[in-house]
C-alpha atoms as a PDB file:
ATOM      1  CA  UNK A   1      -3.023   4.250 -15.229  1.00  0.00           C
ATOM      2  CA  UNK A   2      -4.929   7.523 -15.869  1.00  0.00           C
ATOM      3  CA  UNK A   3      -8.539   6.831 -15.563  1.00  0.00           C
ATOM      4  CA  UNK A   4      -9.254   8.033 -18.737  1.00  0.00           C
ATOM      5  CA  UNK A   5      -7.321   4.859 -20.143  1.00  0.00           C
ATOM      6  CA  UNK A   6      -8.112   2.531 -17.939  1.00  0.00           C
ATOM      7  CA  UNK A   7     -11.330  -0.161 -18.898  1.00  0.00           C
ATOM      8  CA  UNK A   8     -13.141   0.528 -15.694  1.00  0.00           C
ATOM      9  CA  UNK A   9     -13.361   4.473 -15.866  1.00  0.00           C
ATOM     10  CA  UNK A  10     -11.421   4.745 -12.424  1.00  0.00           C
ATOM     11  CA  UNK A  11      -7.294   5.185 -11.640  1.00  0.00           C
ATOM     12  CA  UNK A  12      -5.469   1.923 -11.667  1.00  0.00           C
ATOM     13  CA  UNK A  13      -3.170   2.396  -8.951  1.00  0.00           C
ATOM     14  CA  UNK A  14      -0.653  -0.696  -7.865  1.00  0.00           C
ATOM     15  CA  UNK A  15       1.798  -0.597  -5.359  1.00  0.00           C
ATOM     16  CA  UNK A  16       4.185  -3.824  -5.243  1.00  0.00           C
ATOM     17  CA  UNK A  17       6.555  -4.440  -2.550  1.00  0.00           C
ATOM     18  CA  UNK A  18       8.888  -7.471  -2.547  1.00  0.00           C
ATOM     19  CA  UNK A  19      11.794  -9.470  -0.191  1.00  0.00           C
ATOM     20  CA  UNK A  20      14.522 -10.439  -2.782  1.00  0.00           C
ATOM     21  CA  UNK A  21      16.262 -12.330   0.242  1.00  0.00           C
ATOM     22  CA  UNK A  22      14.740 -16.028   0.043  1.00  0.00           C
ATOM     23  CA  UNK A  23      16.805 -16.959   3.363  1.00  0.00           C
ATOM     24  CA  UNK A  24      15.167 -14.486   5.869  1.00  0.00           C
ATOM     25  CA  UNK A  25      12.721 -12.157   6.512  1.00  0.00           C
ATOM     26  CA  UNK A  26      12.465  -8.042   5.808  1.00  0.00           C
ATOM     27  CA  UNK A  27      10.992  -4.984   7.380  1.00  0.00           C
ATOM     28  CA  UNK A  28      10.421  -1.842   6.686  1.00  0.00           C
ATOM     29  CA  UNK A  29       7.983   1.195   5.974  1.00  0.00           C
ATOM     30  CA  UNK A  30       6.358   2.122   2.883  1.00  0.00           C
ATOM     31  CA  UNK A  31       6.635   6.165   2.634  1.00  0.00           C
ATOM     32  CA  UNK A  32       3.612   7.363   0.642  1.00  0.00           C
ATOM     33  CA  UNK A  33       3.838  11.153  -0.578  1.00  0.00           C
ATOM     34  CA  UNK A  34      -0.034  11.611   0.219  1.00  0.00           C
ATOM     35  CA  UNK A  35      -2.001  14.900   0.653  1.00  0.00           C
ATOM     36  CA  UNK A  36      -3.939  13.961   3.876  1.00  0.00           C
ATOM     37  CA  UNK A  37      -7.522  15.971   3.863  1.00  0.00           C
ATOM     38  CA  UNK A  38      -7.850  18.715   7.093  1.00  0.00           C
ATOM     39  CA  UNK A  39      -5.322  20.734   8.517  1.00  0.00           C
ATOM     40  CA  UNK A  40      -1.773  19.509   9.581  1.00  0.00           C
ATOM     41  CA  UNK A  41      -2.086  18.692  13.475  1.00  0.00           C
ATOM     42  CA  UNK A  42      -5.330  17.027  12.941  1.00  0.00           C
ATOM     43  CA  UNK A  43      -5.030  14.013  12.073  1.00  0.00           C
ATOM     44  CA  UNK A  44      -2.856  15.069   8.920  1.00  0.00           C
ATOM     45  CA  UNK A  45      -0.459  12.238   7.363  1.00  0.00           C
ATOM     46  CA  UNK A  46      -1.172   9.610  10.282  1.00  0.00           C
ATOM     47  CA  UNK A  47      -4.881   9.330   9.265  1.00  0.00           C
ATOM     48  CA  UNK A  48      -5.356   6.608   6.915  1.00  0.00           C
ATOM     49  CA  UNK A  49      -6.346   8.301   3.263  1.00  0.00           C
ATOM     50  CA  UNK A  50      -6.111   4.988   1.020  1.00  0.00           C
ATOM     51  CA  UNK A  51      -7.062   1.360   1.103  1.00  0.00           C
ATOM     52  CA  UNK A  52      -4.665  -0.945   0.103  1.00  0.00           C
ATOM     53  CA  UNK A  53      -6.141  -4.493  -0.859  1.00  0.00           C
ATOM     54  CA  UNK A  54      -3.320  -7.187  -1.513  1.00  0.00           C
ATOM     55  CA  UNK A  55      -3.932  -9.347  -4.697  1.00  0.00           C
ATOM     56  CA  UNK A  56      -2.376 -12.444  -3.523  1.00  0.00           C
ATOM     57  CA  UNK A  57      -3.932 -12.456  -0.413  1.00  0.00           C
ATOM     58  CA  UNK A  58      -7.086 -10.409  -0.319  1.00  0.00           C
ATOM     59  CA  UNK A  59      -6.641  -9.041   2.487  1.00  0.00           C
ATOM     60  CA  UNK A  60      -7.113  -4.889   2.971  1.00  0.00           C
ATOM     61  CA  UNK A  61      -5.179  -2.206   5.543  1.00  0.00           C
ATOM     62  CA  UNK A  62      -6.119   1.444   5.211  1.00  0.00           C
ATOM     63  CA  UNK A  63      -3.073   3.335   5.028  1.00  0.00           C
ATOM     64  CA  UNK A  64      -1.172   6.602   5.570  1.00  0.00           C
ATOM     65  CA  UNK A  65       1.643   8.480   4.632  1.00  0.00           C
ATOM     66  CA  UNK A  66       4.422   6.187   6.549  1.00  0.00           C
ATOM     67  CA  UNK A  67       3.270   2.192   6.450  1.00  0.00           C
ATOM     68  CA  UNK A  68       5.092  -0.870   8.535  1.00  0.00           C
ATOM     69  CA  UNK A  69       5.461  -3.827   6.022  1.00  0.00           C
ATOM     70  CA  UNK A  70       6.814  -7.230   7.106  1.00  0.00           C
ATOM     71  CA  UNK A  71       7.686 -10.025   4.547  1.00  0.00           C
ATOM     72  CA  UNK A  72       9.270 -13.264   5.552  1.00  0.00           C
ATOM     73  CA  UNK A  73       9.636 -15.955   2.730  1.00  0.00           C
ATOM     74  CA  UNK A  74       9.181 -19.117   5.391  1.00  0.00           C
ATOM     75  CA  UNK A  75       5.879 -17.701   5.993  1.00  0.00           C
ATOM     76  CA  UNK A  76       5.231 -17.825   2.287  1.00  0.00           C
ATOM     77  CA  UNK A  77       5.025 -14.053   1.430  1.00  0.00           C
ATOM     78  CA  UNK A  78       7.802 -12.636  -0.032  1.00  0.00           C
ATOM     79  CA  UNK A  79       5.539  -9.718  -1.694  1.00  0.00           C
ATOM     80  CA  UNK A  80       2.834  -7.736  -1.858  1.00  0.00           C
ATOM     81  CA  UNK A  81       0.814  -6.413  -4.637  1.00  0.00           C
ATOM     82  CA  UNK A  82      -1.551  -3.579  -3.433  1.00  0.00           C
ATOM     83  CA  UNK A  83      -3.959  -1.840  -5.443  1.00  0.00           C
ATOM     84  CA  UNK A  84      -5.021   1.327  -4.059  1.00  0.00           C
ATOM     85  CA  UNK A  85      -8.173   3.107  -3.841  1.00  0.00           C
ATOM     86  CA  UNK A  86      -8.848   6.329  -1.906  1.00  0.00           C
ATOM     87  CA  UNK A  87     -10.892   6.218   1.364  1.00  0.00           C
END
């Protein structure tokens, strides 16, 4: 949501990712099309740019452009629901 509409005056971003398999667990990485601060070769898209705090857990991972993401429904998460907030 643009910050202009959104009730705390700041961009609502959420990010979900889920496992739709409920007999084993998933991997994978989370691409993120971010513009990474400082010249390419410095740190560029491997430097974490955004904190990601998951709502059903609490629990926060600073982030860059390519993210490993692990769900496994026997361990009781079968999603995440980030919001995300610049560093």
């Amino acid at each position: 949501m643009d910050a202009f509409h959104s009730p705390t005056g700041r961009d609502d971003v959420v990010l979900t990712v889920v496992n739709l398999d409920p007999h084993g667990a998933r991997a994978g990485e989370v691409y993120l099309n971010l513009e990474a601060p400082g010249p390419a070769g410095l740190g560029g898209r491997s430097r974490p740019v955004v904190r990601v705090t998951d709502a059903l857990t609490g629990d926060s991972y600073e982030w860059s452009g390519q993210n490993y993401v692990r769900l496994d429904p026997f361990a009781g998460q079968v999603a995440h629901v980030f919001s995300v907030e610049p560093l």
